[in-house]
Protein backbone atom coordinates (compact mmCIF):
# COMPACT_ATOMS: atom_id res chain seq x y z
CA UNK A 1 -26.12 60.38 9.80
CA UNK A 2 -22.52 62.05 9.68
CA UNK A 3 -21.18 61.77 5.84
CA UNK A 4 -17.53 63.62 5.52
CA UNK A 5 -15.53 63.34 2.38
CA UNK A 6 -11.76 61.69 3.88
CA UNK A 7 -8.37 61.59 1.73
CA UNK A 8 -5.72 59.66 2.62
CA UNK A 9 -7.80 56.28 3.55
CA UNK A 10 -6.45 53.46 1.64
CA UNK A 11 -6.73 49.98 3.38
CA UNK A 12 -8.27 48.09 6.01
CA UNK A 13 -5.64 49.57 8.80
CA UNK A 14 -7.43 52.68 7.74
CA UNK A 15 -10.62 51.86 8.36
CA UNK A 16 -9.93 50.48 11.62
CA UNK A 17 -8.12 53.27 12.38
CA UNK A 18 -11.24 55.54 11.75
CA UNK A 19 -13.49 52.73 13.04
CA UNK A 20 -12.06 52.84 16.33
CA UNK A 21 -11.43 56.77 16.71
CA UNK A 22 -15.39 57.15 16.16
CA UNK A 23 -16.31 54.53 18.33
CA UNK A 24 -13.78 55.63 21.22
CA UNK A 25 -15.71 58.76 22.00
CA UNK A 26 -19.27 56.31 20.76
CA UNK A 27 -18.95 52.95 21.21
CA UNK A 28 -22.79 52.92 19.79
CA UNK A 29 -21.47 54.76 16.56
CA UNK A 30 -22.41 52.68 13.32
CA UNK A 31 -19.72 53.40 11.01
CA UNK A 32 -19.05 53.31 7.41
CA UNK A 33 -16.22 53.46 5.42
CA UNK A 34 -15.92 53.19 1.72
CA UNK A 35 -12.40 53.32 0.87
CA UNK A 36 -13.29 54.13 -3.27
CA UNK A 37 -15.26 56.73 -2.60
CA UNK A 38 -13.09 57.85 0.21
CA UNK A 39 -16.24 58.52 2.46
CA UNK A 40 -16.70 58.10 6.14
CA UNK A 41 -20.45 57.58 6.88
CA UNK A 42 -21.25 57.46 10.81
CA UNK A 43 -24.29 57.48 12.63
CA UNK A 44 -23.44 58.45 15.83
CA UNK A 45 -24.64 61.01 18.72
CA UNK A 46 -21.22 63.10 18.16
CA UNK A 47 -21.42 66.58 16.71
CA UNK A 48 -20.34 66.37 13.13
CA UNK A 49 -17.25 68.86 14.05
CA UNK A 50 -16.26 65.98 16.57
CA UNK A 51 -15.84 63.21 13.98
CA UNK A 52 -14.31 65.15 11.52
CA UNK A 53 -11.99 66.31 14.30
CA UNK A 54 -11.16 62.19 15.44
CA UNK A 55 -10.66 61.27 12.14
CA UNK A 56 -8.71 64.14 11.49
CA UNK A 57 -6.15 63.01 14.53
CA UNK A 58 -5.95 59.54 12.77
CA UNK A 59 -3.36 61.42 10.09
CA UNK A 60 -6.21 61.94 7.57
CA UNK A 61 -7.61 64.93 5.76
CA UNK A 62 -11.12 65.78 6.01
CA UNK A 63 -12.60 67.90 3.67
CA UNK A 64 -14.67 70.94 4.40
């Protein structure tokens, strides 16, 4: 389980947006997304660098 700390999500476009990016590069990738908390939870096969770099490339900021 990936957990990364994301600013900038604010509605549902966003978490299709990040949805989508994940599941692109795994389209077995559970994903979580709680907009309050502003946390992306994935469980995916992807190195954690790769998701943070996808959701990253969907405009938002991903914190170290």
């Amino acid at each position: 389980m990936i957990e990364l700390k994301v600013a900038g999500m604010t509605c549902q476009h966003c978490v299709r947006a990040v949805t989508q990016a994940i599941q692109g590069e795994d389209p077995q990738a559970a994903v979580q997304v709680d907009l309050v908390a502003g946390i992306v939870r994935a469980e995916t096969r992807l190195p954690r660098e790769k998701v943070a770099a996808l959701v990253a490339e969907e405009g938002y900021q991903v914190a170290a």
